[in-house]
C-alpha atoms as a PDB file:
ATOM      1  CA  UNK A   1      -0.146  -3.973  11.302  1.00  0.00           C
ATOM      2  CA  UNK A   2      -3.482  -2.592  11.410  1.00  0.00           C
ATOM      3  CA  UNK A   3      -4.750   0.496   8.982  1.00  0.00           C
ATOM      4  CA  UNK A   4      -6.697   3.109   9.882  1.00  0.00           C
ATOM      5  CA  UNK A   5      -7.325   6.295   8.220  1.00  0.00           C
ATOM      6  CA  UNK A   6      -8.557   8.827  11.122  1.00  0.00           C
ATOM      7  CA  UNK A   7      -8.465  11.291   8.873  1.00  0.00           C
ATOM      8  CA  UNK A   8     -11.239  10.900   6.303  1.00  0.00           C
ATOM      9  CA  UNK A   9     -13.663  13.902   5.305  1.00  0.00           C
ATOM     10  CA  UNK A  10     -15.283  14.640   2.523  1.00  0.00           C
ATOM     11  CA  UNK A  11     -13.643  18.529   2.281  1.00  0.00           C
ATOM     12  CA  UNK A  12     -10.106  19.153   2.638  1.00  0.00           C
ATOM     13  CA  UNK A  13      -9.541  19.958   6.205  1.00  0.00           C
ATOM     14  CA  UNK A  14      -7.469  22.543   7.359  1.00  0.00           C
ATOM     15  CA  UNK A  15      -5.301  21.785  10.275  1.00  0.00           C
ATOM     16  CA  UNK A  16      -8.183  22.958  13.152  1.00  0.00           C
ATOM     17  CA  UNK A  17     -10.164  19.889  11.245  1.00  0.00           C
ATOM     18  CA  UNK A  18      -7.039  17.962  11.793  1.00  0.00           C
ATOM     19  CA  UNK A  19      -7.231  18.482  15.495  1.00  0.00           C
ATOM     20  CA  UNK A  20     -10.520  18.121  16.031  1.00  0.00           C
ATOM     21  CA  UNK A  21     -11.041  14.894  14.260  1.00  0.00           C
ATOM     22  CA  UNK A  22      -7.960  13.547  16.272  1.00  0.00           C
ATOM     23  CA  UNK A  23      -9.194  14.733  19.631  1.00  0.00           C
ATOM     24  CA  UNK A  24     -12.588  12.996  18.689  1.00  0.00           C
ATOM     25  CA  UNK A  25     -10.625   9.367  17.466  1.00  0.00           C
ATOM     26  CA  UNK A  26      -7.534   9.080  19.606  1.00  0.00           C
ATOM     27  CA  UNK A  27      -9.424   8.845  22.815  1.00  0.00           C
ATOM     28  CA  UNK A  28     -11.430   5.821  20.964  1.00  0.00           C
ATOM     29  CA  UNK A  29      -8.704   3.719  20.031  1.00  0.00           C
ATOM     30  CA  UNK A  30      -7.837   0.339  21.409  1.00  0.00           C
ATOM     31  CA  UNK A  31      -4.528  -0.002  19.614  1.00  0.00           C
ATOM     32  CA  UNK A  32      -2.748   3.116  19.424  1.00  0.00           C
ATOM     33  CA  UNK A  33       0.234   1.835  18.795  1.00  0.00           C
ATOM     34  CA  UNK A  34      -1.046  -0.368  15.626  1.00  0.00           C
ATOM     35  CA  UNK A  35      -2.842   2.850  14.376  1.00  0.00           C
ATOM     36  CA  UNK A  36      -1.979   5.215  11.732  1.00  0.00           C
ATOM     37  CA  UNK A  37      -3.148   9.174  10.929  1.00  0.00           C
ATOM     38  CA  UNK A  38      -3.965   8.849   7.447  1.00  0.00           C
ATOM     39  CA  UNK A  39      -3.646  11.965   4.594  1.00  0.00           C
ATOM     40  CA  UNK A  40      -5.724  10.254   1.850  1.00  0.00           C
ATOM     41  CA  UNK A  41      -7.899  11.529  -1.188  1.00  0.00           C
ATOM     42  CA  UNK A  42      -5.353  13.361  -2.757  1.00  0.00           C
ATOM     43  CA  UNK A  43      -2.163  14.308  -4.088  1.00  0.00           C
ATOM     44  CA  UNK A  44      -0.617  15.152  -0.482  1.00  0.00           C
ATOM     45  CA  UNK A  45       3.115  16.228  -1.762  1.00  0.00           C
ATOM     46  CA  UNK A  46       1.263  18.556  -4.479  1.00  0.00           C
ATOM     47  CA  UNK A  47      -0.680  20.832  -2.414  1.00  0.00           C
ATOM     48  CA  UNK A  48       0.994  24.128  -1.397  1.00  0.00           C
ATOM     49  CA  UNK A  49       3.802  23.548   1.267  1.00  0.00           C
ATOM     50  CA  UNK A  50       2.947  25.734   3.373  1.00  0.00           C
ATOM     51  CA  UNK A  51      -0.953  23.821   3.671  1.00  0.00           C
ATOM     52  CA  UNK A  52       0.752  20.404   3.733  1.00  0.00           C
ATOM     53  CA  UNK A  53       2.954  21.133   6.504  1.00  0.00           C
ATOM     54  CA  UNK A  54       0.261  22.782   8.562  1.00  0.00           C
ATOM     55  CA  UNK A  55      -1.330  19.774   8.724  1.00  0.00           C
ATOM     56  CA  UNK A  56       1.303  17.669   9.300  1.00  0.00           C
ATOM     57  CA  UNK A  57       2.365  19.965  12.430  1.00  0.00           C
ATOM     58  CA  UNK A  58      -1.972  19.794  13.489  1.00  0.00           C
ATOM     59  CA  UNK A  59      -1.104  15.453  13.940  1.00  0.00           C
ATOM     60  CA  UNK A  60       2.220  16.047  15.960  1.00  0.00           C
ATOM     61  CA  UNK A  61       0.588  15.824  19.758  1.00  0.00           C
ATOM     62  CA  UNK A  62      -1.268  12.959  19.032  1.00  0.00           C
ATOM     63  CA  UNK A  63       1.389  10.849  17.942  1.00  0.00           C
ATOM     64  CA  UNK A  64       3.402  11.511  21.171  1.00  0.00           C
ATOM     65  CA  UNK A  65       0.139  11.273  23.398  1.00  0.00           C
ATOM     66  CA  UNK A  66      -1.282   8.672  22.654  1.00  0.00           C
ATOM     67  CA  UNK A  67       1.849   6.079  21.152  1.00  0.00           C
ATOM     68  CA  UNK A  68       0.271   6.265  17.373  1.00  0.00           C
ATOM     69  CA  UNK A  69       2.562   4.281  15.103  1.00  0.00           C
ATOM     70  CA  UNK A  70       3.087   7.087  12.254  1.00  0.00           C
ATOM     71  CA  UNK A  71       1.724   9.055   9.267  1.00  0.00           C
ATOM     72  CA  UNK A  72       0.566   7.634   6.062  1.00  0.00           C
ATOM     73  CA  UNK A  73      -0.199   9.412   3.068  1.00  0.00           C
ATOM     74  CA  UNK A  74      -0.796   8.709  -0.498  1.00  0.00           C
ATOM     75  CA  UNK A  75       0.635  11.331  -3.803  1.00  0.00           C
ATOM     76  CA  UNK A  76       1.393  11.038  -7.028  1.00  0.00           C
ATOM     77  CA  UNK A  77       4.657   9.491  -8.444  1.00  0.00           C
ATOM     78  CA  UNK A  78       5.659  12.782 -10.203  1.00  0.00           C
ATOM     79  CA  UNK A  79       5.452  14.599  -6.882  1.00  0.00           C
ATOM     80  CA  UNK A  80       8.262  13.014  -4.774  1.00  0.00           C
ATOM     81  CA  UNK A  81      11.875  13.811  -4.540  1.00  0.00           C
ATOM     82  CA  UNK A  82      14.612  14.202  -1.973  1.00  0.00           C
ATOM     83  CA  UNK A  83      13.138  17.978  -0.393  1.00  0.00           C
ATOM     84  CA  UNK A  84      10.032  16.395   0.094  1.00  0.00           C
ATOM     85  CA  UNK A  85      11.198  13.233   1.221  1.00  0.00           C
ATOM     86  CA  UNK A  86      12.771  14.969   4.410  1.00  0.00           C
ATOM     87  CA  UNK A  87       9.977  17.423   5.465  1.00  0.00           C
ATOM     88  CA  UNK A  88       7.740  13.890   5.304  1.00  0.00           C
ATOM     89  CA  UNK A  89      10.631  12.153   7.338  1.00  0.00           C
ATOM     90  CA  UNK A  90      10.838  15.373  10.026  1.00  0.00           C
ATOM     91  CA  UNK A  91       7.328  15.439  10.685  1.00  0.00           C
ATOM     92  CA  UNK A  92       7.259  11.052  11.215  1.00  0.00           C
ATOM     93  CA  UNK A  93       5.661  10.148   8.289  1.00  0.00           C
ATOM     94  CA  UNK A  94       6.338   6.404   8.117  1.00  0.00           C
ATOM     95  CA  UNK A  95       4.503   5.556   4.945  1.00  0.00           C
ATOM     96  CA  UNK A  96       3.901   6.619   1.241  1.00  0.00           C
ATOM     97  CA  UNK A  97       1.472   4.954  -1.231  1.00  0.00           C
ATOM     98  CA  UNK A  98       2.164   6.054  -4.898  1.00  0.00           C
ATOM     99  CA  UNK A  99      -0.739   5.937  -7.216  1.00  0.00           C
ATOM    100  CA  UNK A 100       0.586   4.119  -9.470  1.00  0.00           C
ATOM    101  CA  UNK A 101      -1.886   3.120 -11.645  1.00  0.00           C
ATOM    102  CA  UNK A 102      -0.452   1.316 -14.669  1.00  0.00           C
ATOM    103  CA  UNK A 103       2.808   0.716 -15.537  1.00  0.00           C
ATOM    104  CA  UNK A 104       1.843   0.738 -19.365  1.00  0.00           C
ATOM    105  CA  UNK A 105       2.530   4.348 -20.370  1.00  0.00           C
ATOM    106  CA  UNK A 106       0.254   4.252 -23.116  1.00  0.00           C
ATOM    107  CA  UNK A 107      -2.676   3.458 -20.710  1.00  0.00           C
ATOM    108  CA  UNK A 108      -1.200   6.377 -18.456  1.00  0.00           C
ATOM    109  CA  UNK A 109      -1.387   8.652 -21.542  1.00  0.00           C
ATOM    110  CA  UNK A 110      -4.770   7.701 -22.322  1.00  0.00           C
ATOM    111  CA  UNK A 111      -6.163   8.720 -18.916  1.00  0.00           C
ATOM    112  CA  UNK A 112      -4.588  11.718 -18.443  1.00  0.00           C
ATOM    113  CA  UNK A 113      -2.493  10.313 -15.001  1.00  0.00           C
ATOM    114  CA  UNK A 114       0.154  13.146 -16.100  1.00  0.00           C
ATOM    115  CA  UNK A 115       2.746  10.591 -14.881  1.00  0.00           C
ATOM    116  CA  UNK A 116       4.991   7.847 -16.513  1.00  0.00           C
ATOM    117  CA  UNK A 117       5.931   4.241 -15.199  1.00  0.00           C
ATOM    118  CA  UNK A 118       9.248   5.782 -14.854  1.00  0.00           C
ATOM    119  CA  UNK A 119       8.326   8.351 -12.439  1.00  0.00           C
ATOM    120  CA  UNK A 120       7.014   5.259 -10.656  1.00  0.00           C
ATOM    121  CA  UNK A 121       9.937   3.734 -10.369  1.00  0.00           C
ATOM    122  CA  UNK A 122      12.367   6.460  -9.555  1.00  0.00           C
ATOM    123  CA  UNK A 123       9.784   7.820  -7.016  1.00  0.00           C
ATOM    124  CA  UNK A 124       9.485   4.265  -5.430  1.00  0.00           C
ATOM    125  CA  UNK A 125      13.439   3.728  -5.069  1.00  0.00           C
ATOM    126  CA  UNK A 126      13.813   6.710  -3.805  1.00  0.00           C
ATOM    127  CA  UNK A 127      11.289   6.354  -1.018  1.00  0.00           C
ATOM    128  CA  UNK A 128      12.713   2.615  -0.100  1.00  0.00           C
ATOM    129  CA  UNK A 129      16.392   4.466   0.433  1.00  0.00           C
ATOM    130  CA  UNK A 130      14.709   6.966   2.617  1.00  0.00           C
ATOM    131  CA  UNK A 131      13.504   4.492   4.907  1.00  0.00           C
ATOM    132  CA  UNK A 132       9.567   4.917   4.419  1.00  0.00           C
ATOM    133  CA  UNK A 133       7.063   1.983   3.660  1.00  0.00           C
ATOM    134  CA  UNK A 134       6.340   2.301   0.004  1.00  0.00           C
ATOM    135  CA  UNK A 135       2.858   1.316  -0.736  1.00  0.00           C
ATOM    136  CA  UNK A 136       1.769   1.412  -4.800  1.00  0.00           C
ATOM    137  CA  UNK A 137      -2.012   1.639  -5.648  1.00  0.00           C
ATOM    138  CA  UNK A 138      -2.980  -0.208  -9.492  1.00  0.00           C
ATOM    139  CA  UNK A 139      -6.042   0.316 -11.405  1.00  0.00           C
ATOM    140  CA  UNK A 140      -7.717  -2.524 -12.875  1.00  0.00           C
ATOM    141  CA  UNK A 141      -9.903  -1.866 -16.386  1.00  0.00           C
ATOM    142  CA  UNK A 142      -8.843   1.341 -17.134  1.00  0.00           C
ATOM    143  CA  UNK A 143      -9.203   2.851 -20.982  1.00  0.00           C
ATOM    144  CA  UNK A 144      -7.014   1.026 -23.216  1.00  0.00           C
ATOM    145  CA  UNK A 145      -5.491  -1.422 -20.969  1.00  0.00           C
ATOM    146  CA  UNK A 146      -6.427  -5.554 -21.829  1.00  0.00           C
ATOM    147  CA  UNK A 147      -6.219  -7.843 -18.635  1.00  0.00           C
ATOM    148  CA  UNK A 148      -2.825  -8.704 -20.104  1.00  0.00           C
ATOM    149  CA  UNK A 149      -1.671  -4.694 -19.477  1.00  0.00           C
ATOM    150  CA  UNK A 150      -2.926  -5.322 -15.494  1.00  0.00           C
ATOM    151  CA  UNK A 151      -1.054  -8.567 -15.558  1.00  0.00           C
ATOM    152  CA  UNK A 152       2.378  -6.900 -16.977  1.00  0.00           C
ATOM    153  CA  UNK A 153       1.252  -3.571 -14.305  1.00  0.00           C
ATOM    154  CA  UNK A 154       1.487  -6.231 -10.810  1.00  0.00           C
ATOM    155  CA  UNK A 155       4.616  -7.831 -12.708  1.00  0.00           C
ATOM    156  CA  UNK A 156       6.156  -4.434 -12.886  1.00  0.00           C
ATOM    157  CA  UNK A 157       4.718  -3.179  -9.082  1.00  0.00           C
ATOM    158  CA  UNK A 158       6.375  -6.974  -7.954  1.00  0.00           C
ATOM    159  CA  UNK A 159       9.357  -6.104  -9.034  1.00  0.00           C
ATOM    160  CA  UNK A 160       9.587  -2.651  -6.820  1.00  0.00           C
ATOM    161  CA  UNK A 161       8.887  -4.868  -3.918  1.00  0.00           C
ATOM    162  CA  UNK A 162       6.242  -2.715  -1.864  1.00  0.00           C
ATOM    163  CA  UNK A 163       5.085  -3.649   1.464  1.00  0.00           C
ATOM    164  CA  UNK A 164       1.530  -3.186   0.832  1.00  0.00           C
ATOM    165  CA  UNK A 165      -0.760  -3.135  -2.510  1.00  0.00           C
ATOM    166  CA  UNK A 166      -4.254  -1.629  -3.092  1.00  0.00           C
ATOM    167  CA  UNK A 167      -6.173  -2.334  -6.308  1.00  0.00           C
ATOM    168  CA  UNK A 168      -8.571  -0.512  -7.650  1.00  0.00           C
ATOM    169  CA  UNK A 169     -11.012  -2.020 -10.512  1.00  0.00           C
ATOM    170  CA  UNK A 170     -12.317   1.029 -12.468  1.00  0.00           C
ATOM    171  CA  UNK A 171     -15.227   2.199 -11.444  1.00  0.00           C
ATOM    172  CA  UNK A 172     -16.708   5.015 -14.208  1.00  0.00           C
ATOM    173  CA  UNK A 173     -18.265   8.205 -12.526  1.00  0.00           C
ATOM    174  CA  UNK A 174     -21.156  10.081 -14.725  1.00  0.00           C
ATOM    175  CA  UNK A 175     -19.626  13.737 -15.880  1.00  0.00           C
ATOM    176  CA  UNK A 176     -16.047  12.686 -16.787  1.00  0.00           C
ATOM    177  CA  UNK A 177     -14.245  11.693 -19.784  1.00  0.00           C
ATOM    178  CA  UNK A 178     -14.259   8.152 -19.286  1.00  0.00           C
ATOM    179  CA  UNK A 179     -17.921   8.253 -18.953  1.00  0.00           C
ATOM    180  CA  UNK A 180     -18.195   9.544 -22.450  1.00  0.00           C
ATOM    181  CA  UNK A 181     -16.046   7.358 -23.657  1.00  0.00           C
ATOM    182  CA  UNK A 182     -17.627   4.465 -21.885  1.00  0.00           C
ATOM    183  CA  UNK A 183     -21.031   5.771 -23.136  1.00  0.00           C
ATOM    184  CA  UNK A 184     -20.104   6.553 -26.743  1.00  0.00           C
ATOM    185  CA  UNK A 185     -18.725   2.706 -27.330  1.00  0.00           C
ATOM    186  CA  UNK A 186     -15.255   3.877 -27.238  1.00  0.00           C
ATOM    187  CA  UNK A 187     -14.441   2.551 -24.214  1.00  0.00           C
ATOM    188  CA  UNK A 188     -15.649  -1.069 -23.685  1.00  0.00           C
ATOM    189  CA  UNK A 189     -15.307  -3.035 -20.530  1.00  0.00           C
ATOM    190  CA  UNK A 190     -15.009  -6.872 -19.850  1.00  0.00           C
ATOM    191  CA  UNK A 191     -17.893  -8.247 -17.562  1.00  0.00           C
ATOM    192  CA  UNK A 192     -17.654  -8.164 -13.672  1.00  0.00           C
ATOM    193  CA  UNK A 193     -17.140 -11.898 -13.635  1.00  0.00           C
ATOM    194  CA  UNK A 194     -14.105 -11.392 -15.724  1.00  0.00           C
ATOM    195  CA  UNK A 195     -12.896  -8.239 -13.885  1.00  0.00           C
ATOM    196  CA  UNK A 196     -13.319 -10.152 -10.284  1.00  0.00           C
ATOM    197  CA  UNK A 197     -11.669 -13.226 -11.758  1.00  0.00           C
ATOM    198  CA  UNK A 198      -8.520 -11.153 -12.675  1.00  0.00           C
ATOM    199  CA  UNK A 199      -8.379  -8.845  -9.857  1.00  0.00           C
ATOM    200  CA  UNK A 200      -8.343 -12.483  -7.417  1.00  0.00           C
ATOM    201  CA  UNK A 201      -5.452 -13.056  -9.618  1.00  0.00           C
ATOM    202  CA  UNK A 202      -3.677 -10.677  -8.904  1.00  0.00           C
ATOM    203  CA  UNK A 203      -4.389 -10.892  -5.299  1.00  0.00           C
ATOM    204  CA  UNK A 204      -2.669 -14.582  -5.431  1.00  0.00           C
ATOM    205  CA  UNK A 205       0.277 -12.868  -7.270  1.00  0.00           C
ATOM    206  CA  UNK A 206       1.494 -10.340  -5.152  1.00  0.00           C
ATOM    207  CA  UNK A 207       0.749 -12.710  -1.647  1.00  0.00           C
ATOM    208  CA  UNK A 208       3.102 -15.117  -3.346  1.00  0.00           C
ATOM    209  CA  UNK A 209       5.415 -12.225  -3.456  1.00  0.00           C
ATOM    210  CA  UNK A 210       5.358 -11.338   0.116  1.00  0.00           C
ATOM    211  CA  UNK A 211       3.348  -8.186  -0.489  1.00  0.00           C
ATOM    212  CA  UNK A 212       0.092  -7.228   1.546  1.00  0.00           C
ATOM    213  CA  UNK A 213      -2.863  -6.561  -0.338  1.00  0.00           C
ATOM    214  CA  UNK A 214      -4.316  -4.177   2.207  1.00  0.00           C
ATOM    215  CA  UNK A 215      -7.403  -2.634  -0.367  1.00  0.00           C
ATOM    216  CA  UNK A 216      -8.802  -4.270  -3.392  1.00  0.00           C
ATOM    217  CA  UNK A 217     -11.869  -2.354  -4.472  1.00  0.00           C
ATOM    218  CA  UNK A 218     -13.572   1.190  -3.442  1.00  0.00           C
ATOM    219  CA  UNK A 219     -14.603   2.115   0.031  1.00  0.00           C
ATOM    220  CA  UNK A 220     -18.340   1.400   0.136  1.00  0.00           C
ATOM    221  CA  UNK A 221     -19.616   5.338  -0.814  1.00  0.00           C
ATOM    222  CA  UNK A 222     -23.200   6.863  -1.428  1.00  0.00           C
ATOM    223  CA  UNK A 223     -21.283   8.925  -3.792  1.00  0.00           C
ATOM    224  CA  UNK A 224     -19.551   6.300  -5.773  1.00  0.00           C
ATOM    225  CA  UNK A 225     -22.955   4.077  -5.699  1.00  0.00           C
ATOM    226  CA  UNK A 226     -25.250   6.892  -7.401  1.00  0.00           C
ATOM    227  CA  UNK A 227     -22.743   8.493 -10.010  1.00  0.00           C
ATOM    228  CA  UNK A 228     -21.402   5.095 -11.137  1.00  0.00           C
ATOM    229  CA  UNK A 229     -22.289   4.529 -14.876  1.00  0.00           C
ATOM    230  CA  UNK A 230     -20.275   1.759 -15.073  1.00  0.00           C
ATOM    231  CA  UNK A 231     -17.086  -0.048 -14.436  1.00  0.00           C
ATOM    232  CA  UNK A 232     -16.517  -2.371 -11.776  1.00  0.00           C
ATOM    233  CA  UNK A 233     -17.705  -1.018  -7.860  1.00  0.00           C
ATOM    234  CA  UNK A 234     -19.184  -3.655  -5.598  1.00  0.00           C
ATOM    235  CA  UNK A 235     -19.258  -2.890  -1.904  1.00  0.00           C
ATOM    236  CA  UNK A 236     -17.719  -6.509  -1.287  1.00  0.00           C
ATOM    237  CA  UNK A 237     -15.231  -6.794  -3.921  1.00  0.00           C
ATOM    238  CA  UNK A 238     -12.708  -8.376  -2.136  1.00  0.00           C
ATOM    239  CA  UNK A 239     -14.651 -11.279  -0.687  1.00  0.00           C
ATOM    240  CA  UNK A 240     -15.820 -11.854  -4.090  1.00  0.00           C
ATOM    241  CA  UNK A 241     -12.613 -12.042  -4.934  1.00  0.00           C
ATOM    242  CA  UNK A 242     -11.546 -14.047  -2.323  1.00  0.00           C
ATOM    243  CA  UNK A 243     -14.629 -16.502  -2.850  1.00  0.00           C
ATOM    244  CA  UNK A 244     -13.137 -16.950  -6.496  1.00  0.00           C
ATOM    245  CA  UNK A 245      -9.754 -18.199  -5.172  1.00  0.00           C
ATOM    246  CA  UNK A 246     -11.137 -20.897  -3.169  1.00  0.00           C
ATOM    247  CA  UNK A 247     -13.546 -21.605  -5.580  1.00  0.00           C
ATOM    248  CA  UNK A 248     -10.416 -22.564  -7.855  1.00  0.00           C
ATOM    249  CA  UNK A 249      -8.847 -24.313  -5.109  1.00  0.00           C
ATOM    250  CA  UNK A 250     -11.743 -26.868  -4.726  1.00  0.00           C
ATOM    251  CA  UNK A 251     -12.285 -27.224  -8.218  1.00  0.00           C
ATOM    252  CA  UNK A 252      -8.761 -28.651  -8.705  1.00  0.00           C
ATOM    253  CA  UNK A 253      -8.623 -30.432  -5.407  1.00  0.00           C
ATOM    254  CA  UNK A 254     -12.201 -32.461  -6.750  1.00  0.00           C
ATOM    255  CA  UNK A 255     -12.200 -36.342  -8.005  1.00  0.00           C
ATOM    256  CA  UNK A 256     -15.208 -37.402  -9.540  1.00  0.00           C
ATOM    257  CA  UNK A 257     -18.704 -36.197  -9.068  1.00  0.00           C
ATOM    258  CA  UNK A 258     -20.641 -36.354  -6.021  1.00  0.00           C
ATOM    259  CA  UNK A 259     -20.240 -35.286  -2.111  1.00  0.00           C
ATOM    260  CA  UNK A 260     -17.553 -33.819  -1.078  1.00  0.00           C
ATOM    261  CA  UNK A 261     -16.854 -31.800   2.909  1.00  0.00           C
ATOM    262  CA  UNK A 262     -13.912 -29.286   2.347  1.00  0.00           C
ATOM    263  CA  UNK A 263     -12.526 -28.218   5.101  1.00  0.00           C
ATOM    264  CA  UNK A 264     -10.796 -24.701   5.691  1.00  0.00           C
ATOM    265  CA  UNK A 265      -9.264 -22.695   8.427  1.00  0.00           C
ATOM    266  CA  UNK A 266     -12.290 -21.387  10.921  1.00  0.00           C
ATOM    267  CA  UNK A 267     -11.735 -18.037   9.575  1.00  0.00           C
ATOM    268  CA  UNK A 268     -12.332 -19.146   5.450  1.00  0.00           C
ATOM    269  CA  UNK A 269     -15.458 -20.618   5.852  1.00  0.00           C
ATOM    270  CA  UNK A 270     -17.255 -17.742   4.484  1.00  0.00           C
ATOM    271  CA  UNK A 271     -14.866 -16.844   1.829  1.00  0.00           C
ATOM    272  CA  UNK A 272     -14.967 -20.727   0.675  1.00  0.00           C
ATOM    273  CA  UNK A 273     -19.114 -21.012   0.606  1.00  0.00           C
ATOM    274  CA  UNK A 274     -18.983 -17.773  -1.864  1.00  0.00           C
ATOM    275  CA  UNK A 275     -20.626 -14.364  -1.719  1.00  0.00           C
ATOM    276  CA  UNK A 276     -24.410 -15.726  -1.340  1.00  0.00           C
ATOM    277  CA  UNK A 277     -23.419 -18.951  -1.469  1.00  0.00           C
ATOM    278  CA  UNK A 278     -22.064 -18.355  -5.247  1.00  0.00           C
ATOM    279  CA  UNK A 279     -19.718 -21.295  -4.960  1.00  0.00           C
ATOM    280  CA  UNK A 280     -21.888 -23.850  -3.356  1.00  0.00           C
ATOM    281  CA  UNK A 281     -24.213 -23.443  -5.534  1.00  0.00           C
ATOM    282  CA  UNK A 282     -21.413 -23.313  -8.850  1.00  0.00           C
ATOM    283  CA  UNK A 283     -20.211 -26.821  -8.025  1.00  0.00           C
ATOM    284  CA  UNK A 284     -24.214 -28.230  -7.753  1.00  0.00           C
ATOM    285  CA  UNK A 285     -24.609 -27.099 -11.066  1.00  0.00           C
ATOM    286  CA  UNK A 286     -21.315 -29.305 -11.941  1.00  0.00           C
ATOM    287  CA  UNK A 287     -22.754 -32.558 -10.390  1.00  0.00           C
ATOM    288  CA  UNK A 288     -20.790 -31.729  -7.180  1.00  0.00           C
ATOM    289  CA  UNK A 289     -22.539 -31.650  -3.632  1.00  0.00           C
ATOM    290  CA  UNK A 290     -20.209 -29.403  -1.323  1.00  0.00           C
ATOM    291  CA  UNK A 291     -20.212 -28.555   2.665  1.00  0.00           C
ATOM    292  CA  UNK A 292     -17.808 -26.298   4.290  1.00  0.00           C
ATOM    293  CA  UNK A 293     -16.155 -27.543   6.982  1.00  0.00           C
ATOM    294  CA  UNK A 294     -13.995 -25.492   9.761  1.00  0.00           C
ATOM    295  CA  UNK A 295     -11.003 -27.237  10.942  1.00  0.00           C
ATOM    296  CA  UNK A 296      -8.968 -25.784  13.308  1.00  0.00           C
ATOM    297  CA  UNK A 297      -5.915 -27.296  12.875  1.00  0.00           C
ATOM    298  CA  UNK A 298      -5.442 -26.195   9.081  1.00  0.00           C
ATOM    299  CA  UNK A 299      -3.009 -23.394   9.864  1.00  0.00           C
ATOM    300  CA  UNK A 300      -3.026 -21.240   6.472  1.00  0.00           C
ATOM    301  CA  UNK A 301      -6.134 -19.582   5.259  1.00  0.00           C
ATOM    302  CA  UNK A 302      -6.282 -20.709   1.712  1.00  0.00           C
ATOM    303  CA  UNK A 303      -5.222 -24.357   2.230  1.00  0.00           C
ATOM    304  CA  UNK A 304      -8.131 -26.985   1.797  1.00  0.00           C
ATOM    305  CA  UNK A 305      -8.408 -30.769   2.797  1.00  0.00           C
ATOM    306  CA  UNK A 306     -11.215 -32.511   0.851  1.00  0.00           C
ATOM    307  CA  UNK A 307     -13.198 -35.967   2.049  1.00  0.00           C
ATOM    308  CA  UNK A 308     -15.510 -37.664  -0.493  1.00  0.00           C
ATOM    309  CA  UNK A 309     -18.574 -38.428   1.501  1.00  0.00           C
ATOM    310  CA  UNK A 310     -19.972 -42.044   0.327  1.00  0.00           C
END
């Protein structure tokens, strides 16, 4: 299915935002029926009730009108149970992502999430028996949590069996506290290279799991680009990622050195040449001379078939 948040501002909207942002998209749309109205941002379950449902009620008409597949909305573990589970489920909401985090409760602590993996877990169950998509949203490089902690985190989010899976590298904003951590030496980070090499993965782990990696990185933002003092944002995170996968794929698919054509599905060419040709040019440092080829009758995206060019 395809995801769309038509809901995006930069203020919370009040429901008269609601309406007019949905009059302006739902006109637009080419695939109602594969389309979402998404409540992101936020906490949604937190805000008052009263706010919550008046913008639940402002989305109503357009979901009948136009065929729109549902409501999506994102809130914090701590803030689900049973009461709100039904007003979501009377006003269609077919999806909740959890922000999840970590499931290391020391990392949780050390952040100042205000939730435990537990709440995670009771909050996911109990959305699964309602009958709504679950959706869980990691961190990546938080304070106090070792690539091993992220590892154990997509073990434990594996085991709750979401449909879909965002992941979020850190990314440190100037005027908070993990910016004065970060700046006072408390809080050290690993180098991108590392960070993209764990975050692809974890990508490979929960695919192999049946579970739809639908985000992995920020949205691009002029906001997040200037007040980013460190961390891990890059407006193409997941085709890095995605380069570093196939990268791995040739590497142990390749005999001895010398010229090789690798051939991918049409639509992996890209991802299999490398950000700015990152992987190409990886392998030529190795003694390896590499073309991308597209082959159209390779049916999955990540499988490769390799020829050694004489």
């Amino acid at each position: 299915m395809l995801f769309r948040s038509i809901s995006s501002t930069q203020e919370p909207p009040d429901a008269k935002e609601v309406t007019r942002i949905l009059s302006d998209a739902c006109p637009k749309l080419k695939t109602p029926s594969e389309t979402e109205i998404a409540f992101f941002g936020g906490s949604f379950t937190a805000v008052e009730r009263s706010y919550m449902i008046s913008l639940l009620e402002a989305a109503q008409p357009f979901l009948k009108e136009y065929g729109l597949y549902g409501i999506r909305i994102s809130t914090r573990p701590d803030k689900i149970d049973t009461e709100i589970l039904g007003i979501l489920k009377a006003y269609n909401v077919t999806a909740i992502e959890l922000g999840a985090q970590s499931m290391r409760d020391e990392v949780l602590k050390a952040n100042d999430r205000g939730h435990t993996s537990d709440d995670v877990r009771k909050a996911s169950a109990l959305i699964k028996n309602s009958g709504f998509e679950l959706g869980l949203q990691m961190m990546t490089g938080l304070y106090k949590a070792l690539p091993e902690d992220d590892i154990y985190t997509a073990g434990e989010i594996i085991k709750l069996a979401p449909e879909t899976v965002r992941i979020y590298p850190t990314v440190i904003l100037g005027g908070t506290k993990l910016a004065d951590l970060y700046q006072s030496g408390v809080y050290k980070t690993v180098p991108f290279e590392e960070e993209a090499e764990l975050c692809a993965r974890l990508m490979q782990m929960f695919e192999q799991n049946g579970i739809r990696v639908i985000r992995l990185g920020l949205h691009a933002s002029e906001g997040v680009e200037t007040q980013a003092v460190g961390g891990y944002y890059h407006p193409a995170m997941r085709e890095i990622c995605l380069g570093i996968r196939f990268k791995k794929a040739i590497e142990e698919a390749l005999g001895e050195k010398g010229s090789y054509k690798v051939f991918v599905h049409p639509k992996a060419v890209s991802m299999a040449v490398g950000q700015k040709k990152c992987n190409i040019e990886y392998f030529k440092r190795h003694g390896f001379d590499i073309k991308i080829c597209a082959d159209k009758s390779i049916q999955a995206l990540y499988d490769i078939r390799m020829e050694k060019i004489n």
